[in-house]
ModelCIF file with pLDDT and N, C-alpha, C, O atoms, coordinates in Angstrom:
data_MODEL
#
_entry.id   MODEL 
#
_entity.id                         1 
_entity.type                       polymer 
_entity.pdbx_number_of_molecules   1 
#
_entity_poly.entity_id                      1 
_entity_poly.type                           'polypeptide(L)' 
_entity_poly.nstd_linkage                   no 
_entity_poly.nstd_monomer                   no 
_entity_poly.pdbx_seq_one_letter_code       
;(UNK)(UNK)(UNK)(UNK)(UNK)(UNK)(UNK)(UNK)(UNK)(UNK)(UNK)(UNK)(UNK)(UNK)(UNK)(UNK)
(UNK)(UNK)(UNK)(UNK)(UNK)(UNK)(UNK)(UNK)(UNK)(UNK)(UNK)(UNK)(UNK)(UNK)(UNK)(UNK)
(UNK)(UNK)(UNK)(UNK)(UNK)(UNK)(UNK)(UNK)(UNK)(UNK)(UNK)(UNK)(UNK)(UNK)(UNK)(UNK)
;
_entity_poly.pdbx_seq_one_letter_code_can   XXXXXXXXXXXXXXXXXXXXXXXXXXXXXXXXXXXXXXXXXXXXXXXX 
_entity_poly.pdbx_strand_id                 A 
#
loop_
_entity_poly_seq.entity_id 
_entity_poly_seq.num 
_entity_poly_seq.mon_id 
_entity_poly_seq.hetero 
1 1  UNK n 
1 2  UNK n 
1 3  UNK n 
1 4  UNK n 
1 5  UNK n 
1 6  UNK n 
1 7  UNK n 
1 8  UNK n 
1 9  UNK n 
1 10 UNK n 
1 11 UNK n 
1 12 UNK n 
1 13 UNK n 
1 14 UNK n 
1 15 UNK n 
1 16 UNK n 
1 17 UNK n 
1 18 UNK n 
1 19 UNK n 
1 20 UNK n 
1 21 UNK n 
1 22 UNK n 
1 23 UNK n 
1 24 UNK n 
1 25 UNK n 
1 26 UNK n 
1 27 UNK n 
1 28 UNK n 
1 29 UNK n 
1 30 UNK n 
1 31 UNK n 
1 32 UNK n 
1 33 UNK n 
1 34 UNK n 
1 35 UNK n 
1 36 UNK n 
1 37 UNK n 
1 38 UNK n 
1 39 UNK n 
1 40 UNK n 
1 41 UNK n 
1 42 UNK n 
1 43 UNK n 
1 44 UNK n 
1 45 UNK n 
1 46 UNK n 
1 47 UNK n 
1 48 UNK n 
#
_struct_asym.id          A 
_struct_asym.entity_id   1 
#
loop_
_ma_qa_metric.id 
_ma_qa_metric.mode 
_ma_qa_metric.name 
_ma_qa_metric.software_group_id 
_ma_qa_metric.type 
1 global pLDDT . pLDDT 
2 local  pLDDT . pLDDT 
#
_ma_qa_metric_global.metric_id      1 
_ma_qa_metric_global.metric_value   98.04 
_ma_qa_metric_global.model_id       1 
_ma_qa_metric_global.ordinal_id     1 
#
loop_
_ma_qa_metric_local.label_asym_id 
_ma_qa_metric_local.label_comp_id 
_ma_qa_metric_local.label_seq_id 
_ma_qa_metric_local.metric_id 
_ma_qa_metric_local.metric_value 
_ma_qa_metric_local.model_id 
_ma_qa_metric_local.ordinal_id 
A UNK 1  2 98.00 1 1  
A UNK 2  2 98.00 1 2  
A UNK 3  2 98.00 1 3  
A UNK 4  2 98.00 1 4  
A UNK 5  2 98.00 1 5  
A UNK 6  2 98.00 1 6  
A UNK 7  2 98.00 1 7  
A UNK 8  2 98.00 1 8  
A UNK 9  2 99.00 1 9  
A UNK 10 2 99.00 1 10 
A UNK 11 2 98.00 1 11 
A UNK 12 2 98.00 1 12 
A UNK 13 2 99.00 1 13 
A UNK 14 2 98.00 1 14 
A UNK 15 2 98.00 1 15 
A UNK 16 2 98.00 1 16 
A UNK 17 2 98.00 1 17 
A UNK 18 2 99.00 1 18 
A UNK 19 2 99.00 1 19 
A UNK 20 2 99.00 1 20 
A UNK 21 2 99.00 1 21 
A UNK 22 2 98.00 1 22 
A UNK 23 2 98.00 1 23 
A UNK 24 2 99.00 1 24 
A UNK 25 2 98.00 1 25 
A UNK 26 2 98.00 1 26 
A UNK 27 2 98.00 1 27 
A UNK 28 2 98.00 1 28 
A UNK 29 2 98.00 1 29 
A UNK 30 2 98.00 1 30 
A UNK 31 2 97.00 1 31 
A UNK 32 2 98.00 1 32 
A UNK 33 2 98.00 1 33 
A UNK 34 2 98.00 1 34 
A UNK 35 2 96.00 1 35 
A UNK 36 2 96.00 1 36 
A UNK 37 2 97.00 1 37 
A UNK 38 2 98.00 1 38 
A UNK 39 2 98.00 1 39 
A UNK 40 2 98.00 1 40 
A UNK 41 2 98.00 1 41 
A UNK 42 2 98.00 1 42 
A UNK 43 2 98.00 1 43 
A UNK 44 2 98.00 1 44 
A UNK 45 2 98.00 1 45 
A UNK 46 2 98.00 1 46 
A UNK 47 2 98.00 1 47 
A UNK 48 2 98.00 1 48 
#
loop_
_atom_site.group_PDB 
_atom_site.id 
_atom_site.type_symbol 
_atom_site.label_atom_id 
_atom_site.label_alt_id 
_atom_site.label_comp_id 
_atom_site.label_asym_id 
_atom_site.label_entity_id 
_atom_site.label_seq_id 
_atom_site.pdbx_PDB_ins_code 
_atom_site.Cartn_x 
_atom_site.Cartn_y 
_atom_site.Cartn_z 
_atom_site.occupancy 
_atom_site.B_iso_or_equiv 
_atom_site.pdbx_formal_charge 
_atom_site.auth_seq_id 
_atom_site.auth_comp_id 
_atom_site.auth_asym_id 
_atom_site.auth_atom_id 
_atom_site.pdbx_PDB_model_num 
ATOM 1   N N  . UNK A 1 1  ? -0.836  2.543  2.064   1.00 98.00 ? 1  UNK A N  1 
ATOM 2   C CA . UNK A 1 1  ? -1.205  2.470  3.473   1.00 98.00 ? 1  UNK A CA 1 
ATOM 3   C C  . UNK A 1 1  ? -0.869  3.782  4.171   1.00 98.00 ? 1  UNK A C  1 
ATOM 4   O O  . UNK A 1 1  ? 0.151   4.438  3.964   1.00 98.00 ? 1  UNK A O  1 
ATOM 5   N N  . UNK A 1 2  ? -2.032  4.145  5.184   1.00 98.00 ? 2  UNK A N  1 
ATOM 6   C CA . UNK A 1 2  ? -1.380  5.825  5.296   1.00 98.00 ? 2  UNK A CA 1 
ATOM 7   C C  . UNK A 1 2  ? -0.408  5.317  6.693   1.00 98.00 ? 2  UNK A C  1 
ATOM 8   O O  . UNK A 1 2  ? -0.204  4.207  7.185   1.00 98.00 ? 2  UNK A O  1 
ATOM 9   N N  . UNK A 1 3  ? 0.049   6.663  7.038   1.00 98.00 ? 3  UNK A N  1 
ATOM 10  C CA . UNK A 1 3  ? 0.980   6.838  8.059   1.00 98.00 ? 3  UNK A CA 1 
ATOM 11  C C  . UNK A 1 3  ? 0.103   5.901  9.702   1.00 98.00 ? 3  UNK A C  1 
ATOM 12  O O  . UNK A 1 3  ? -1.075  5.674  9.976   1.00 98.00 ? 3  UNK A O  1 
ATOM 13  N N  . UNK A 1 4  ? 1.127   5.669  10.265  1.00 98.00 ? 4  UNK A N  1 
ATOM 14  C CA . UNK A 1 4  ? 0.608   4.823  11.220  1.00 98.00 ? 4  UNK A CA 1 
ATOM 15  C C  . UNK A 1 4  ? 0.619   5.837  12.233  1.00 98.00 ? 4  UNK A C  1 
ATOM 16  O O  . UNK A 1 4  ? -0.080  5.388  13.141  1.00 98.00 ? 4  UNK A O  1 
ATOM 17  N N  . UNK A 1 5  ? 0.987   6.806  12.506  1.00 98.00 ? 5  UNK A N  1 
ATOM 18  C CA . UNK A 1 5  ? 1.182   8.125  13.350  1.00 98.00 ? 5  UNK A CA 1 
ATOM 19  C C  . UNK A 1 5  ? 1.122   9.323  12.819  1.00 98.00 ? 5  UNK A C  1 
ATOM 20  O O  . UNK A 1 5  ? 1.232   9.485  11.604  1.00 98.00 ? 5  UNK A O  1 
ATOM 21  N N  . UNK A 1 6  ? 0.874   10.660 13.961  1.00 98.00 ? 6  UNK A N  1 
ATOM 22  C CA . UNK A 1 6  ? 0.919   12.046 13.363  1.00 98.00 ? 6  UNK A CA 1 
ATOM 23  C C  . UNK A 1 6  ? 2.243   12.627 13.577  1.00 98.00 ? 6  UNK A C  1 
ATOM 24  O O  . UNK A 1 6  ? 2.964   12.690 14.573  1.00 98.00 ? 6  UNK A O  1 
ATOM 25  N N  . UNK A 1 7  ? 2.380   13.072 12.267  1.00 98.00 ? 7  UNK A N  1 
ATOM 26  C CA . UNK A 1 7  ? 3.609   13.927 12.688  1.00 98.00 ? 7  UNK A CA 1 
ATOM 27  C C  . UNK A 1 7  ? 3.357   14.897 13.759  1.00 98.00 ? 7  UNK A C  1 
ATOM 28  O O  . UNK A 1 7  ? 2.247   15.397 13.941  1.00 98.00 ? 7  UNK A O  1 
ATOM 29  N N  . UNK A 1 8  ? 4.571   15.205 14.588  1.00 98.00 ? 8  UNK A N  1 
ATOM 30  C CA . UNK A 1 8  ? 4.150   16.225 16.084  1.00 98.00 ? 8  UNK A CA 1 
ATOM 31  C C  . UNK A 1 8  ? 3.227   17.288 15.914  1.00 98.00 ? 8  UNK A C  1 
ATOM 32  O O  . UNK A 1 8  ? 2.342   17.669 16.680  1.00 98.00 ? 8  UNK A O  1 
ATOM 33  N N  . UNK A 1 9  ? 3.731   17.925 14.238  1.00 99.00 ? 9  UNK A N  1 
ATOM 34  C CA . UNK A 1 9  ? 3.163   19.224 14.506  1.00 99.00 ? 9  UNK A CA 1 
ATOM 35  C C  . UNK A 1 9  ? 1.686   19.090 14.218  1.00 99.00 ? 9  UNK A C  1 
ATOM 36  O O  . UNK A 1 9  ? 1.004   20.108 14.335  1.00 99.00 ? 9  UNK A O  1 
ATOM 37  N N  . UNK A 1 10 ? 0.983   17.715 13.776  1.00 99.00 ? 10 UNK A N  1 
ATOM 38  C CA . UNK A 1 10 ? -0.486  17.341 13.616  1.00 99.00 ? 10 UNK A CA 1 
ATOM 39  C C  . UNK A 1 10 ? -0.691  16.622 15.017  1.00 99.00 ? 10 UNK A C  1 
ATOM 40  O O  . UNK A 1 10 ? -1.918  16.646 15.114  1.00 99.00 ? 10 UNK A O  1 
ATOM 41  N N  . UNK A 1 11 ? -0.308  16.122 15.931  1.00 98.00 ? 11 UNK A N  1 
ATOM 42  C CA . UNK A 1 11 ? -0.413  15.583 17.151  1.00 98.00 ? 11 UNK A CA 1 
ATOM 43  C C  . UNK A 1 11 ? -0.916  16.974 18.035  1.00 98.00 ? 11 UNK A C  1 
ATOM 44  O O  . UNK A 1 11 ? -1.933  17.174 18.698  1.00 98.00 ? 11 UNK A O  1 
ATOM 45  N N  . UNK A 1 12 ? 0.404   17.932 17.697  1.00 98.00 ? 12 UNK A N  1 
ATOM 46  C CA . UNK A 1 12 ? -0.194  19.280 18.765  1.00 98.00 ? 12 UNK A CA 1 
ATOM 47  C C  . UNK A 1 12 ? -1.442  19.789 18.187  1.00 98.00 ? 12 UNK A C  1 
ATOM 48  O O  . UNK A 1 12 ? -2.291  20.393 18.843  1.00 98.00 ? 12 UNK A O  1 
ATOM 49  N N  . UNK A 1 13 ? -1.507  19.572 17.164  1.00 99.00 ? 13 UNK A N  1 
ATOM 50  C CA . UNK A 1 13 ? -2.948  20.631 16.353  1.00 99.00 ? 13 UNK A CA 1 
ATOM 51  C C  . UNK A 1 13 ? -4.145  19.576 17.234  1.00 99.00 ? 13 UNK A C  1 
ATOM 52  O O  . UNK A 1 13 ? -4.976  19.898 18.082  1.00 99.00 ? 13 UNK A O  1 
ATOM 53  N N  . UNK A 1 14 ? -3.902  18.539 16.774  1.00 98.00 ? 14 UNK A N  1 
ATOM 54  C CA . UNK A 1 14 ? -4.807  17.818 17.626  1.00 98.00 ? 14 UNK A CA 1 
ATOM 55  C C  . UNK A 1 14 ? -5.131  18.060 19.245  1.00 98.00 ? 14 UNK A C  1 
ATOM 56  O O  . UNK A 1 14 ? -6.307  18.306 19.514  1.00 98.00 ? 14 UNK A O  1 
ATOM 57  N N  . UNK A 1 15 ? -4.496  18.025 19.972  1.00 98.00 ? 15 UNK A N  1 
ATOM 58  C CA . UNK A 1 15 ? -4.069  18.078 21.342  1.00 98.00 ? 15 UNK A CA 1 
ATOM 59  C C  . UNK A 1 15 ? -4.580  19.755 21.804  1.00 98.00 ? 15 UNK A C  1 
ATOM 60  O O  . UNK A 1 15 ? -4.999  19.804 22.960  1.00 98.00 ? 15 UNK A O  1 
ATOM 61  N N  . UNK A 1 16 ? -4.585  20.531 21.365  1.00 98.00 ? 16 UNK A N  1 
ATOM 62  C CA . UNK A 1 16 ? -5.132  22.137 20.697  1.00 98.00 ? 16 UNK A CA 1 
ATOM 63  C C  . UNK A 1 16 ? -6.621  21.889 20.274  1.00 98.00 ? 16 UNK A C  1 
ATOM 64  O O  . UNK A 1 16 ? -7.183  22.921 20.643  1.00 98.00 ? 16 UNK A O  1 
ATOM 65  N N  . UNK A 1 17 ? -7.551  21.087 19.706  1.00 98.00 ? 17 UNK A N  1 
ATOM 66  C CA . UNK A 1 17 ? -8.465  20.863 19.488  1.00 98.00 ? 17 UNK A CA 1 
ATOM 67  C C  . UNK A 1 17 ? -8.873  21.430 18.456  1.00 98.00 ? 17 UNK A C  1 
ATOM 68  O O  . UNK A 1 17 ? -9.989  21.949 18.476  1.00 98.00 ? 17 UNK A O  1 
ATOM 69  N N  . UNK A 1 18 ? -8.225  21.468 17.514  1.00 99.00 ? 18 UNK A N  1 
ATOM 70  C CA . UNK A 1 18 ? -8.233  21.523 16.149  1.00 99.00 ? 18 UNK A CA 1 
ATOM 71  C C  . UNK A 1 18 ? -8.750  20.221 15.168  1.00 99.00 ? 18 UNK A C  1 
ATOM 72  O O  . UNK A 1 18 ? -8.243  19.105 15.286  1.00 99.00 ? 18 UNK A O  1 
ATOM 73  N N  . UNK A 1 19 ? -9.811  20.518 14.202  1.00 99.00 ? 19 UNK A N  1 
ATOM 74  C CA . UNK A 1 19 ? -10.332 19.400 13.474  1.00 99.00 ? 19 UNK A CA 1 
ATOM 75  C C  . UNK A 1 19 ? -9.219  19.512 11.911  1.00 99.00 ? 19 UNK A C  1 
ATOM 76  O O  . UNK A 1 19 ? -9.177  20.420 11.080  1.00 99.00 ? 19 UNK A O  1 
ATOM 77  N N  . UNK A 1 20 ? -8.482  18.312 11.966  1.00 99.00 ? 20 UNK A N  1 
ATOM 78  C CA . UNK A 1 20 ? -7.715  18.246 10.664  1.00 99.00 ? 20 UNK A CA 1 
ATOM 79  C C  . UNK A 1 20 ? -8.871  17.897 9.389   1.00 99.00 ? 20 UNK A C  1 
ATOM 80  O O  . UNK A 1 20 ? -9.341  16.768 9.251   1.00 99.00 ? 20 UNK A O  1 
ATOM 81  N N  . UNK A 1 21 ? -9.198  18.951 8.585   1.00 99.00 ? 21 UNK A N  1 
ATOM 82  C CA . UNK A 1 21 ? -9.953  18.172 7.582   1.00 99.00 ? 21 UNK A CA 1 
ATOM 83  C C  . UNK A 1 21 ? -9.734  17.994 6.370   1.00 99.00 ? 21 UNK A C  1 
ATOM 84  O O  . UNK A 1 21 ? -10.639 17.864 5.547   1.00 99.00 ? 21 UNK A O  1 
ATOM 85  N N  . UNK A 1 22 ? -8.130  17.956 6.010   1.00 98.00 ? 22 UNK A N  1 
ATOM 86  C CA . UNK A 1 22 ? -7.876  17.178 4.999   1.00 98.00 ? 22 UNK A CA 1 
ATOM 87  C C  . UNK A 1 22 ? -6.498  17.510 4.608   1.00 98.00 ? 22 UNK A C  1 
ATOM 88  O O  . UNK A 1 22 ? -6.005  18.111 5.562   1.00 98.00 ? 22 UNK A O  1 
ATOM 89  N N  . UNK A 1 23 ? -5.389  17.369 3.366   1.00 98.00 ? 23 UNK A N  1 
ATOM 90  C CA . UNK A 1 23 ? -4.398  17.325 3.401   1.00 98.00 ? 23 UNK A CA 1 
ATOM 91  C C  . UNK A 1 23 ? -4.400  17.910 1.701   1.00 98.00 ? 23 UNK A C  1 
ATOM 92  O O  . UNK A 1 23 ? -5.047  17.491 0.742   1.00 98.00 ? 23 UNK A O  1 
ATOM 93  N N  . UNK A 1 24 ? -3.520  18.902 1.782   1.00 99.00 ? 24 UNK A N  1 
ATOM 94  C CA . UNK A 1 24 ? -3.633  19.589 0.384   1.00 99.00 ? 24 UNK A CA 1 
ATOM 95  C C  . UNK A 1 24 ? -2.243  18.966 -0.404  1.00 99.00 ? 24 UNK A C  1 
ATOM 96  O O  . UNK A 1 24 ? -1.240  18.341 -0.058  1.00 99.00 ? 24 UNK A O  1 
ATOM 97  N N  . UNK A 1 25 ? -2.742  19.461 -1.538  1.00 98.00 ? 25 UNK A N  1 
ATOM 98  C CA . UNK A 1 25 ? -1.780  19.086 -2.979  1.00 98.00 ? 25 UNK A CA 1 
ATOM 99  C C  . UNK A 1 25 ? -0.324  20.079 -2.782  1.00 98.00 ? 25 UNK A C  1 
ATOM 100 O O  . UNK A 1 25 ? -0.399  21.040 -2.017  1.00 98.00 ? 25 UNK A O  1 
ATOM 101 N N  . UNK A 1 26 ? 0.873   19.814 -3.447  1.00 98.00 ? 26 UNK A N  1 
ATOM 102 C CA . UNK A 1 26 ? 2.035   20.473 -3.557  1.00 98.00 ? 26 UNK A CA 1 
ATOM 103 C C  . UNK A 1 26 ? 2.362   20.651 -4.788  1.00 98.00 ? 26 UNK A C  1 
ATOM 104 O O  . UNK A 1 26 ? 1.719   20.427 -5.813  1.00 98.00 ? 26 UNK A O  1 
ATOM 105 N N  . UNK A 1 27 ? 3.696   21.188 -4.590  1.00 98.00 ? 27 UNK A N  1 
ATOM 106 C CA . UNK A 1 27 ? 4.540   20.800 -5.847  1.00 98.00 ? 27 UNK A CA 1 
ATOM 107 C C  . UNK A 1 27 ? 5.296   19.626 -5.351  1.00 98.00 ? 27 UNK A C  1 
ATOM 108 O O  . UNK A 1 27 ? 5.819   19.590 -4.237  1.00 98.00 ? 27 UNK A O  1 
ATOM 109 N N  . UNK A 1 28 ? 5.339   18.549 -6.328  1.00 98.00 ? 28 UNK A N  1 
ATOM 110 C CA . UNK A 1 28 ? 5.704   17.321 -5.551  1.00 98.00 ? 28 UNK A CA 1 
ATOM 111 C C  . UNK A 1 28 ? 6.849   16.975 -4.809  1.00 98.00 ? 28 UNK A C  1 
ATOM 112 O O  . UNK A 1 28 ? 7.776   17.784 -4.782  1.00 98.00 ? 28 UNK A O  1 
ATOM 113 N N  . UNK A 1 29 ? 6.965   15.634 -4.045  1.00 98.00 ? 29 UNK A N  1 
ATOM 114 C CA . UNK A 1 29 ? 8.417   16.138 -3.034  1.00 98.00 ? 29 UNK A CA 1 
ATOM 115 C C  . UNK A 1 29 ? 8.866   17.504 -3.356  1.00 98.00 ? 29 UNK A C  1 
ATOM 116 O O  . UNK A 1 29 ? 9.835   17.667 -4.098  1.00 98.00 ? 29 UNK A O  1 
ATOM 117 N N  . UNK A 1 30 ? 8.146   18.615 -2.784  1.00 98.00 ? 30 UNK A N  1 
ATOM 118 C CA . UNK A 1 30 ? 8.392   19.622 -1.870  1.00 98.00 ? 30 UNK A CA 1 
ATOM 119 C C  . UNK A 1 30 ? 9.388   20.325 -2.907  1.00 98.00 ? 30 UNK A C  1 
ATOM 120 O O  . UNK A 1 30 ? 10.327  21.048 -2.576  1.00 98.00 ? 30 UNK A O  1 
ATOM 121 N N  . UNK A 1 31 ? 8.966   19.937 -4.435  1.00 97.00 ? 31 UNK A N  1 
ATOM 122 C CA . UNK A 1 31 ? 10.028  21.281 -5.123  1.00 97.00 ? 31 UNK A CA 1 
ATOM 123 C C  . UNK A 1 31 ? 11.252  20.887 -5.267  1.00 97.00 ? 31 UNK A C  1 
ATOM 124 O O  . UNK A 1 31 ? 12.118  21.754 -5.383  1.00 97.00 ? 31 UNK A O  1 
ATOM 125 N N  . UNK A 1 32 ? 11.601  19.550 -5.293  1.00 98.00 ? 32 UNK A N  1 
ATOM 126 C CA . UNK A 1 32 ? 13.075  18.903 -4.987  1.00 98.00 ? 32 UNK A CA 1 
ATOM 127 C C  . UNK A 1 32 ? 13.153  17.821 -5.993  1.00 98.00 ? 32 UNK A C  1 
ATOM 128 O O  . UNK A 1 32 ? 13.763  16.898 -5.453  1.00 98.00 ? 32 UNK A O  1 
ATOM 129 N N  . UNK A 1 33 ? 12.762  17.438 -7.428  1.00 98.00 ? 33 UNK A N  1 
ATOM 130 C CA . UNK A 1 33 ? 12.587  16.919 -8.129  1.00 98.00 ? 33 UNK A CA 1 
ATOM 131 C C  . UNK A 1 33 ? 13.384  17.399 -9.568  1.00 98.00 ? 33 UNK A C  1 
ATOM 132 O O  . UNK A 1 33 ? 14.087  16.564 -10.137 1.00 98.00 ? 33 UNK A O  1 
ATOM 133 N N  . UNK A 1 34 ? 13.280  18.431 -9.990  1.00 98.00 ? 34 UNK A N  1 
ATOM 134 C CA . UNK A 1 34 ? 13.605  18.884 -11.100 1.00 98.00 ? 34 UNK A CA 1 
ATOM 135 C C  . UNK A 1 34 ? 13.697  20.316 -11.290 1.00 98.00 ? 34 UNK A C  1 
ATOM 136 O O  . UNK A 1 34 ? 13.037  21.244 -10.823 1.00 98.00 ? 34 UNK A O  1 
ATOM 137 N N  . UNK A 1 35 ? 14.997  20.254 -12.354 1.00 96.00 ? 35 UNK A N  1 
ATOM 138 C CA . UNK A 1 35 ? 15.238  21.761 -12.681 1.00 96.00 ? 35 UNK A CA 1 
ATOM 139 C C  . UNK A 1 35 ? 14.189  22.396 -13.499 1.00 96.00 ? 35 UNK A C  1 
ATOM 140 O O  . UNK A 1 35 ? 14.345  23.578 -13.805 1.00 96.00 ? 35 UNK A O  1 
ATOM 141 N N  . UNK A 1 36 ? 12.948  21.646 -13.965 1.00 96.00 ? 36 UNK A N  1 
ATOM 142 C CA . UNK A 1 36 ? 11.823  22.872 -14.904 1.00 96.00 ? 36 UNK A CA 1 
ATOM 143 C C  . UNK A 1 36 ? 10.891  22.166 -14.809 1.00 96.00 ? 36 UNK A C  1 
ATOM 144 O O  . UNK A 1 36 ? 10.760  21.545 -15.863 1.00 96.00 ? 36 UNK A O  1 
ATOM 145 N N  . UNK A 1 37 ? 10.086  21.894 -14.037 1.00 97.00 ? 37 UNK A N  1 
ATOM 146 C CA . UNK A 1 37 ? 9.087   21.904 -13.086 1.00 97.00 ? 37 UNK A CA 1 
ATOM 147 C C  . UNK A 1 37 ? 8.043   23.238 -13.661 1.00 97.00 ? 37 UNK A C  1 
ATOM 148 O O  . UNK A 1 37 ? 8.221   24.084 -14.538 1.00 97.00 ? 37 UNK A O  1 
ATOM 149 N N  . UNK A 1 38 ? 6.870   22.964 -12.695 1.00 98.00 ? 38 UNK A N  1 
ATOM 150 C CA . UNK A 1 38 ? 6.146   23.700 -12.980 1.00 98.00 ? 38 UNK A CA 1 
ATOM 151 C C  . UNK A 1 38 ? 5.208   23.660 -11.119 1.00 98.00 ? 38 UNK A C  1 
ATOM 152 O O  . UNK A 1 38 ? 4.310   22.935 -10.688 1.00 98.00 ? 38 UNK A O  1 
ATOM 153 N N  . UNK A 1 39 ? 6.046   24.882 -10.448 1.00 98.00 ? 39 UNK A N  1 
ATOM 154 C CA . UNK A 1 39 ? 5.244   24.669 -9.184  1.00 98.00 ? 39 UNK A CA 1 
ATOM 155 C C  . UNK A 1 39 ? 3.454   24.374 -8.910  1.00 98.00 ? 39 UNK A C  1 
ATOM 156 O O  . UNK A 1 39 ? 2.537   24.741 -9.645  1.00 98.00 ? 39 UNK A O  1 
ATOM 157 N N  . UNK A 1 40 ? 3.373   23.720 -7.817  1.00 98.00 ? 40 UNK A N  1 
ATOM 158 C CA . UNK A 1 40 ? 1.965   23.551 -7.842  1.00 98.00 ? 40 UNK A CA 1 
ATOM 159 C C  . UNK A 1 40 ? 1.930   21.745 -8.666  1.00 98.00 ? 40 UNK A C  1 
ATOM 160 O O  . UNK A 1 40 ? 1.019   21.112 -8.131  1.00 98.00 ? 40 UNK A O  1 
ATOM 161 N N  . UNK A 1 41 ? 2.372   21.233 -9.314  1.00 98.00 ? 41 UNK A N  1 
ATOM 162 C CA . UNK A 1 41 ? 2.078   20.225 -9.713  1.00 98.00 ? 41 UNK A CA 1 
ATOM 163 C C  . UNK A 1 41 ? 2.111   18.916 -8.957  1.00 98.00 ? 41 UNK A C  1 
ATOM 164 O O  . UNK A 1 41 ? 2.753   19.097 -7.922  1.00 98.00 ? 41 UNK A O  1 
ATOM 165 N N  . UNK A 1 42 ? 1.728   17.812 -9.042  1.00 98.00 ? 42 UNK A N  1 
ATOM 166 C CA . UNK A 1 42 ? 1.924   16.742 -8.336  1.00 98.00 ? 42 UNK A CA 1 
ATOM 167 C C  . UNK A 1 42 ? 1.308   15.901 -9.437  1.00 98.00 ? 42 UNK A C  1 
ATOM 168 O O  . UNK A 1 42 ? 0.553   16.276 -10.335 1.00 98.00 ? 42 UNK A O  1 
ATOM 169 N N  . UNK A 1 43 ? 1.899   14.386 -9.126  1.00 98.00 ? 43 UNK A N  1 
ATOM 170 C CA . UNK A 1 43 ? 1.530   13.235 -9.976  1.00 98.00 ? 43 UNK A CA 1 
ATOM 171 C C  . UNK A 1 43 ? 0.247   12.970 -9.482  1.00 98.00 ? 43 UNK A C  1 
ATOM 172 O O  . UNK A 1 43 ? -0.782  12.923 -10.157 1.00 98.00 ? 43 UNK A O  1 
ATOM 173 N N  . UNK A 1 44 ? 0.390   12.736 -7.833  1.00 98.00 ? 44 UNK A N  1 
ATOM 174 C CA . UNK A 1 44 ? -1.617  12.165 -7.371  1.00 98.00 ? 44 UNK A CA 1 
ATOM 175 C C  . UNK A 1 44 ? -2.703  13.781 -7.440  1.00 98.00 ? 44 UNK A C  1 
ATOM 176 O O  . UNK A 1 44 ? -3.925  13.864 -7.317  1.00 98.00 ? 44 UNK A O  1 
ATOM 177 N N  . UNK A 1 45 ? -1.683  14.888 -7.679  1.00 98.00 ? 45 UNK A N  1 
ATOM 178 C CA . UNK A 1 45 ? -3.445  15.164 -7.783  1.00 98.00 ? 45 UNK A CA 1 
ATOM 179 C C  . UNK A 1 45 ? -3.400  16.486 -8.533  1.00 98.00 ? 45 UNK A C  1 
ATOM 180 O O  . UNK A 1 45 ? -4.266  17.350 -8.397  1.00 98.00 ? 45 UNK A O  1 
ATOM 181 N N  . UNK A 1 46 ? -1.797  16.655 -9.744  1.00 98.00 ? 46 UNK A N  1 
ATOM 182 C CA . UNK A 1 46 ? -2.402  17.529 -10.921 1.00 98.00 ? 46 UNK A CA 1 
ATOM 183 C C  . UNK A 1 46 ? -1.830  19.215 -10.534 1.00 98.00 ? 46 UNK A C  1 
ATOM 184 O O  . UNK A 1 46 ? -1.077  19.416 -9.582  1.00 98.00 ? 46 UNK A O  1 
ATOM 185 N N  . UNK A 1 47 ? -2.202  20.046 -11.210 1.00 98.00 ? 47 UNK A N  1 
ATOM 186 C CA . UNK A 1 47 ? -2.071  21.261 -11.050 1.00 98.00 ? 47 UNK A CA 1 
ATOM 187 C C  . UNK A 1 47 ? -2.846  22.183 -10.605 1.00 98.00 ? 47 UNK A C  1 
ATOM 188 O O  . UNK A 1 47 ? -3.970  22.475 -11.011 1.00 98.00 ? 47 UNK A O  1 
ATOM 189 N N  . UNK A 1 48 ? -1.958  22.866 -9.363  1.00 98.00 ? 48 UNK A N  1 
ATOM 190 C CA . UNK A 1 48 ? -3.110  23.735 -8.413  1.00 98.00 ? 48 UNK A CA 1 
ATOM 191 C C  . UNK A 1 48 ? -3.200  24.952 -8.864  1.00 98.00 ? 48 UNK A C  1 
ATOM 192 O O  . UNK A 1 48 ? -3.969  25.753 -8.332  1.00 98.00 ? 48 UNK A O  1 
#
């Protein structure tokens, strides 16, 4: 289920009149997972 609200700093982008058009891939939780990793990866959507 997605978020029921924008985080502020997507509320101001909004409010600014900015079109959000979509939400990119990471390294997953933000690089805070493991000591040998491979940045850029994520479980939902792979290696960037």
């Amino acid at each position: 289920t997605p978020a029921t609200r924008d985080a502020h700093v997507v509320a101001k982008l909004r409010e600014a009149g900015a079109v959000i058009i979509g939400k990119t891939n990471l390294s997953e939780w933000a690089n805070f997972r493991s000591t040998r990793s491979s940045s850029g990866w994520s479980g939902r959507g792979g290696q960037t």
